[in-house]
C-alpha atoms as a PDB file:
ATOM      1  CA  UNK A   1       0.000   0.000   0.000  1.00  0.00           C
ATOM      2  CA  UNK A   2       2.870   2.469   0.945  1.00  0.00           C
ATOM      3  CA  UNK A   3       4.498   1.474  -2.714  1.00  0.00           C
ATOM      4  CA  UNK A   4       1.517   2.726  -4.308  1.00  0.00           C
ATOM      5  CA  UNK A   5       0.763   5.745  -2.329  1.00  0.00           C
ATOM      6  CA  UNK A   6       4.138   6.859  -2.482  1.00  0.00           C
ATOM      7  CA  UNK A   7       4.100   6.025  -6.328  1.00  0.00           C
ATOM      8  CA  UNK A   8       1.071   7.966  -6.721  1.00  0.00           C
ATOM      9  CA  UNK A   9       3.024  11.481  -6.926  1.00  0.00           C
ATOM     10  CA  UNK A  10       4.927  10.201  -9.539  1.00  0.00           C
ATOM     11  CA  UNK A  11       3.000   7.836 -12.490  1.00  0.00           C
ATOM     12  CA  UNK A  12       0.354   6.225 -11.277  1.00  0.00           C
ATOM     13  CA  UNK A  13      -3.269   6.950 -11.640  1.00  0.00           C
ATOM     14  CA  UNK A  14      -5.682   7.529  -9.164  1.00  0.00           C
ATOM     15  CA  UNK A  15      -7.710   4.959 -10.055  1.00  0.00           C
ATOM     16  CA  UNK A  16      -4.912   1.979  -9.789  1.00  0.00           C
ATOM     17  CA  UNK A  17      -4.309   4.005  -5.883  1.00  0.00           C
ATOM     18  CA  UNK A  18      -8.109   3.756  -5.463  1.00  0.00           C
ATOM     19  CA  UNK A  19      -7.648  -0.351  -6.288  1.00  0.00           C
ATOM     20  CA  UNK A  20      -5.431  -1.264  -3.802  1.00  0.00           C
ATOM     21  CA  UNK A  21      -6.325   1.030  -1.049  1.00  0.00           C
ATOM     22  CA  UNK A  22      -9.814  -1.159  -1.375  1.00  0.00           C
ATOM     23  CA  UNK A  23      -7.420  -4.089  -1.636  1.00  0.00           C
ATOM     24  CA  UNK A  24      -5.295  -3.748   1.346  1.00  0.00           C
ATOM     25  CA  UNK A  25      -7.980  -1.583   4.013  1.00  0.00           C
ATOM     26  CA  UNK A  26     -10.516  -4.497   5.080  1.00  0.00           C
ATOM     27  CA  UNK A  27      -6.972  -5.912   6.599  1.00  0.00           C
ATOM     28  CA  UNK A  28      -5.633  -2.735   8.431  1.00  0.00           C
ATOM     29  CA  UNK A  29      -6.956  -0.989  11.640  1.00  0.00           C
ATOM     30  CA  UNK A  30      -5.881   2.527  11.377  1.00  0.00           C
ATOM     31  CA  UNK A  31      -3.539   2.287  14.544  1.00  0.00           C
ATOM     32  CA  UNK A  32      -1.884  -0.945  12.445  1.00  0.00           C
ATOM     33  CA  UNK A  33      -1.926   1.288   9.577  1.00  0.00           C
ATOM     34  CA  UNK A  34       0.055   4.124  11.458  1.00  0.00           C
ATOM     35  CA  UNK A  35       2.356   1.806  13.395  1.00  0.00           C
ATOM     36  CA  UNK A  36       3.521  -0.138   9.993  1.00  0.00           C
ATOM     37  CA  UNK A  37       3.892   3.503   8.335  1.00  0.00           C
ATOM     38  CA  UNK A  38       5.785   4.877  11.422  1.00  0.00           C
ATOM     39  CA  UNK A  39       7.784   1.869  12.012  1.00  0.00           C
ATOM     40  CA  UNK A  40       7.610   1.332  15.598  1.00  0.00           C
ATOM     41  CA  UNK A  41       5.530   1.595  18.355  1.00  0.00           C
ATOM     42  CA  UNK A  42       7.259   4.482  20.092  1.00  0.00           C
ATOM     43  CA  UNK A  43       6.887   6.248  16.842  1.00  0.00           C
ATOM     44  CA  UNK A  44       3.357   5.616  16.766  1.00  0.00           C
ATOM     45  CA  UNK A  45       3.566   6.827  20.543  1.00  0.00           C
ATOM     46  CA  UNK A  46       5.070  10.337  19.707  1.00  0.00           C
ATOM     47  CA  UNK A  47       1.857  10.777  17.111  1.00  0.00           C
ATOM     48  CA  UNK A  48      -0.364  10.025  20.100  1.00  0.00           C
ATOM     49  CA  UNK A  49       1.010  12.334  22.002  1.00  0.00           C
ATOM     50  CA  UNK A  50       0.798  14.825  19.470  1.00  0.00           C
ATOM     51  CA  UNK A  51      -2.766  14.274  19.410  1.00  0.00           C
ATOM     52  CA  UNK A  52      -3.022  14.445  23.256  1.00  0.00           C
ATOM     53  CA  UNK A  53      -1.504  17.715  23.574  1.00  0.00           C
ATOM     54  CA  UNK A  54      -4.096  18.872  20.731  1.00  0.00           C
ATOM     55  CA  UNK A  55      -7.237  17.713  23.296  1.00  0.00           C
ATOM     56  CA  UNK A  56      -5.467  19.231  25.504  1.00  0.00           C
ATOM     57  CA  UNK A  57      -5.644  22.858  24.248  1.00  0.00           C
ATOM     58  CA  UNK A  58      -8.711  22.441  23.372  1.00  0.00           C
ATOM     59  CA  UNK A  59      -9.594  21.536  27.395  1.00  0.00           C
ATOM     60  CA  UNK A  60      -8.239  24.352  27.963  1.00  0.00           C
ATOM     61  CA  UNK A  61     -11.223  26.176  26.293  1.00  0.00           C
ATOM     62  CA  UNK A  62     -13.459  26.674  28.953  1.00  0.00           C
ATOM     63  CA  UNK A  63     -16.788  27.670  27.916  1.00  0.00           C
ATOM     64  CA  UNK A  64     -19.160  30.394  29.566  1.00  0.00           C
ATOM     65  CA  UNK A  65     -22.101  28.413  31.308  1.00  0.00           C
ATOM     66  CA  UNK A  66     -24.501  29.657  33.778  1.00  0.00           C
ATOM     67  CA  UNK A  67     -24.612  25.833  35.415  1.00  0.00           C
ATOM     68  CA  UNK A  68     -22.363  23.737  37.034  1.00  0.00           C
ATOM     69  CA  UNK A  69     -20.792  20.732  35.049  1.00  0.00           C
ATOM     70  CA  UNK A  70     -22.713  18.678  37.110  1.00  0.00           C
ATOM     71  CA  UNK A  71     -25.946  20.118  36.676  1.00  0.00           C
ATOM     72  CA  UNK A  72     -25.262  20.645  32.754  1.00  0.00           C
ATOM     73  CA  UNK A  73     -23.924  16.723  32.019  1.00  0.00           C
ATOM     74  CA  UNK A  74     -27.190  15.299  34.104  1.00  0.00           C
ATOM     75  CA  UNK A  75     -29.025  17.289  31.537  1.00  0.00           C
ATOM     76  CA  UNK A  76     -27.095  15.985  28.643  1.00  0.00           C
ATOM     77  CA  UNK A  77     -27.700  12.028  30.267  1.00  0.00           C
ATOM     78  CA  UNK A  78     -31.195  12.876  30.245  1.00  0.00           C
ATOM     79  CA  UNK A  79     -30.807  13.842  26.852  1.00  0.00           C
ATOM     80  CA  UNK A  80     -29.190  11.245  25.523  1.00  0.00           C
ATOM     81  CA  UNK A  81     -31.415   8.305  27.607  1.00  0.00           C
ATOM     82  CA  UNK A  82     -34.330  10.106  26.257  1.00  0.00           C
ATOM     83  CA  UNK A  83     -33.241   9.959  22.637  1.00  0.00           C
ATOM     84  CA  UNK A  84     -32.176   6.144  23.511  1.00  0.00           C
ATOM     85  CA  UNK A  85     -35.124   5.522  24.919  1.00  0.00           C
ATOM     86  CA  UNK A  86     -37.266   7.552  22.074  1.00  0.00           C
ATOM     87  CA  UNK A  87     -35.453   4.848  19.201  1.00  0.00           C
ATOM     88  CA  UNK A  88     -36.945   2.386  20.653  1.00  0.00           C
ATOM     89  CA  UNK A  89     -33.808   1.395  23.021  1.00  0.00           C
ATOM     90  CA  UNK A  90     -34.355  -1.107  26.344  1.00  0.00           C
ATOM     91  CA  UNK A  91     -36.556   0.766  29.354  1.00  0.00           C
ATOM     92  CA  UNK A  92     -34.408  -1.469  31.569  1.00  0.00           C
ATOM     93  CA  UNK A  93     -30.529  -0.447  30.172  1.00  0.00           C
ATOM     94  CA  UNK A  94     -32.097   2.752  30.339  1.00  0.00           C
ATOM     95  CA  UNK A  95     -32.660   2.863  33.796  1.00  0.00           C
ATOM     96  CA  UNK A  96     -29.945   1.054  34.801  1.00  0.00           C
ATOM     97  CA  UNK A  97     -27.844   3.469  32.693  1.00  0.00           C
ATOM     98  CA  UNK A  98     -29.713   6.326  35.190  1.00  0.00           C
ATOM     99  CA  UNK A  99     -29.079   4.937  38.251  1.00  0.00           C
ATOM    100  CA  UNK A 100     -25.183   4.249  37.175  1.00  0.00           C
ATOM    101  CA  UNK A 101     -24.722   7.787  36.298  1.00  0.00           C
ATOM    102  CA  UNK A 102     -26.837   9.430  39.201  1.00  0.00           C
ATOM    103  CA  UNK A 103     -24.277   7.298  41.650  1.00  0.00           C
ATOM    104  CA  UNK A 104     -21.345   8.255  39.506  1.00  0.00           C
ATOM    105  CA  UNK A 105     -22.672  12.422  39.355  1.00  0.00           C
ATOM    106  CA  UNK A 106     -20.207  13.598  41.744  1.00  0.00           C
ATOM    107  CA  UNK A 107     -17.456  12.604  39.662  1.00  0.00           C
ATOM    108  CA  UNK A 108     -18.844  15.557  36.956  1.00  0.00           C
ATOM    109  CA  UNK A 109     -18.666  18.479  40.220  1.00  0.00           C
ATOM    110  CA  UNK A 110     -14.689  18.115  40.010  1.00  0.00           C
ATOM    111  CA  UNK A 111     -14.813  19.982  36.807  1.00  0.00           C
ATOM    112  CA  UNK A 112     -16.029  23.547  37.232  1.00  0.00           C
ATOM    113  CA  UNK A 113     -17.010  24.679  33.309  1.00  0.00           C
ATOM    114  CA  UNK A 114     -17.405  22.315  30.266  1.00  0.00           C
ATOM    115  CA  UNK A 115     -14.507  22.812  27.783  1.00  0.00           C
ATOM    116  CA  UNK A 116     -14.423  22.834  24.265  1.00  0.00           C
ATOM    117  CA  UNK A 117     -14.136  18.667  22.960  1.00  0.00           C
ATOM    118  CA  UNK A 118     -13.239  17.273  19.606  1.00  0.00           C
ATOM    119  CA  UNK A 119     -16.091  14.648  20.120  1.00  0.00           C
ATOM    120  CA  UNK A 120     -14.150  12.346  17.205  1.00  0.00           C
ATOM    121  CA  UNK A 121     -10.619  12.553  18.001  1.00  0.00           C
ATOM    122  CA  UNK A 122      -8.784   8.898  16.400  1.00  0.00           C
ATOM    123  CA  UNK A 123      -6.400   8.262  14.226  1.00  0.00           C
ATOM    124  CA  UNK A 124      -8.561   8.471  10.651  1.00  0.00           C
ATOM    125  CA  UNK A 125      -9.062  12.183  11.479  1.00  0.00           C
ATOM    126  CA  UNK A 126      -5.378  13.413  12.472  1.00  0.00           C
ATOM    127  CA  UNK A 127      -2.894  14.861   9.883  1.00  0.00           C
ATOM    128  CA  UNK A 128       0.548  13.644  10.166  1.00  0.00           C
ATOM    129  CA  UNK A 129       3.482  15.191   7.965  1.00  0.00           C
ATOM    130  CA  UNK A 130       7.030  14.719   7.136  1.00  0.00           C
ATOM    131  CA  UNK A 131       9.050  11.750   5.723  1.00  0.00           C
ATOM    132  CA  UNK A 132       8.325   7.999   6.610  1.00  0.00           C
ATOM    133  CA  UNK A 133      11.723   8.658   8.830  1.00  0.00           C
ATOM    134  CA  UNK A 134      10.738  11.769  10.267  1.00  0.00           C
ATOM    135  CA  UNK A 135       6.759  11.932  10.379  1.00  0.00           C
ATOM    136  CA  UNK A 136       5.072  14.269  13.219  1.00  0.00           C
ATOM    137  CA  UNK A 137       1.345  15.271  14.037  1.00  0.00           C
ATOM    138  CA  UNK A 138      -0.029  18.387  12.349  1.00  0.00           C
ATOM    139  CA  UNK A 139      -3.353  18.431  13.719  1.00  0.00           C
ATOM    140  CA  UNK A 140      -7.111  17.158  13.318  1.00  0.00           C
ATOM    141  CA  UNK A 141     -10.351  17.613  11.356  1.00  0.00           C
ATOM    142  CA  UNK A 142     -13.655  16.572  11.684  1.00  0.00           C
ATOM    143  CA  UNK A 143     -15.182  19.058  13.558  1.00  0.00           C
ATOM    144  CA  UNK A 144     -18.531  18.151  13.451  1.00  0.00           C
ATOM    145  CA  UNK A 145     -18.612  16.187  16.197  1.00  0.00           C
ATOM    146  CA  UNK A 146     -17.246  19.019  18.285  1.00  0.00           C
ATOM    147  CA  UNK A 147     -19.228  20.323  21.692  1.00  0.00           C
ATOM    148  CA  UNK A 148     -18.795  21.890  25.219  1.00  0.00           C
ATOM    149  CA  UNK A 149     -19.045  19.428  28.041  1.00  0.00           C
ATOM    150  CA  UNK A 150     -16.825  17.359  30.263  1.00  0.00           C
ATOM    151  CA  UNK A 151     -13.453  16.797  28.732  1.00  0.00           C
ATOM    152  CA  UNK A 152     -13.764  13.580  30.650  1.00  0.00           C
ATOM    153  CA  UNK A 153     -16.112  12.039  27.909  1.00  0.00           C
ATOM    154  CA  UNK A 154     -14.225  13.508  25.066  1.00  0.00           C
ATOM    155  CA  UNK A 155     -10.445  12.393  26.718  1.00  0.00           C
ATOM    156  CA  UNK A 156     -12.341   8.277  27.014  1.00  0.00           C
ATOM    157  CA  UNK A 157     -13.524   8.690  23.705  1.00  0.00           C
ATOM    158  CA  UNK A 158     -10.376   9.513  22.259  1.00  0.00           C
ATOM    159  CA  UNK A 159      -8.720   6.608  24.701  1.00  0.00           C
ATOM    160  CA  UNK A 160     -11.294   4.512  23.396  1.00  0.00           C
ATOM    161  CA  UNK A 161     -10.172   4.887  19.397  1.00  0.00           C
ATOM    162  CA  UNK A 162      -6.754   5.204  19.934  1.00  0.00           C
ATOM    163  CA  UNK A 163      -5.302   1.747  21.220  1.00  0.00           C
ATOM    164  CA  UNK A 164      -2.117   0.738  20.249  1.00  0.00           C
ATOM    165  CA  UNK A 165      -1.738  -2.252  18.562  1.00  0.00           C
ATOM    166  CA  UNK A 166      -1.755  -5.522  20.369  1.00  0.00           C
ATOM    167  CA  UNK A 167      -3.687  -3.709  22.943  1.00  0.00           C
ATOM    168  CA  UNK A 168      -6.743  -4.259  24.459  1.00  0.00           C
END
């Protein structure tokens, strides 16, 4: 996959890229991908932290609210069970989802203001730059995603889509 991509700037077509990218992807995660393109693990480590110090500045955002974290992420639960619960999701997972999160709502007072969070923060929407020998992080897209709340969420998200490889 590298051969072609890399033989792409020079002579051939986008189509014949297009071919083997659908070859080769159903076989690669994109943390694989990255780790076989950086060449090592620590490598692959340096990107991630690339990415961490972008969530990071963007914690940093704090964003004007007239309610406490606390009271503004039990709003956004209720939200989000009542859109669960409005497709048609389990009455039961709901509530046990409720009860979980009403124990665990003291955890949400330790932050005093939502921040501004990615939402979508893995390794198919980072930038990376550079040679194979020398590639570094540039930064992110897919902004979509993107709201204030608990960096918390966002930080397990990205967590979440980010394992290395090998990893569980």
């Amino acid at each position: 996959l590298y051969e072609h991509v890399f033989l792409a700037r020079q002579d051939v077509s986008a189509q014949q890229v297009d071919a083997a990218v659908e070859r080769l992807w159903p076989s690669l995660s994109p943390q694989s991908f990255l780790q076989d393109l950086l060449g090592s693990r620590e490598r692959l480590l340096e990107v991630y932290r690339g990415v961490g110090a972008l969530q990071a500045a963007l914690h940093a955002v704090e964003i004007s609210s007239d309610v406490s974290n606390a009271d503004y992420m039990a709003a956004r639960i209720d939200q989000s069970l009542g859109k669960f619960l409005m497709r048609g999701g389990n009455r039961r997972l709901a509530g046990k989802l409720e009860t979980y999160f009403d124990e665990c709502s003291e955890l949400f007072a330790s932050c005093t203001a939502p921040a501004l969070c990615h939402g979508d923060l893995h390794p198919e929407n980072i930038f990376v730059a550079g040679s194979v020998e020398d590639l570094h992080f540039l930064g992110a897209i897919d902004l979509e995603s993107a709201f204030s709340g608990d960096p918390v969420m966002d930080l397990t998200r990205t967590i979440q889509s980010c394992p290395l490889p090998g990893e569980d």
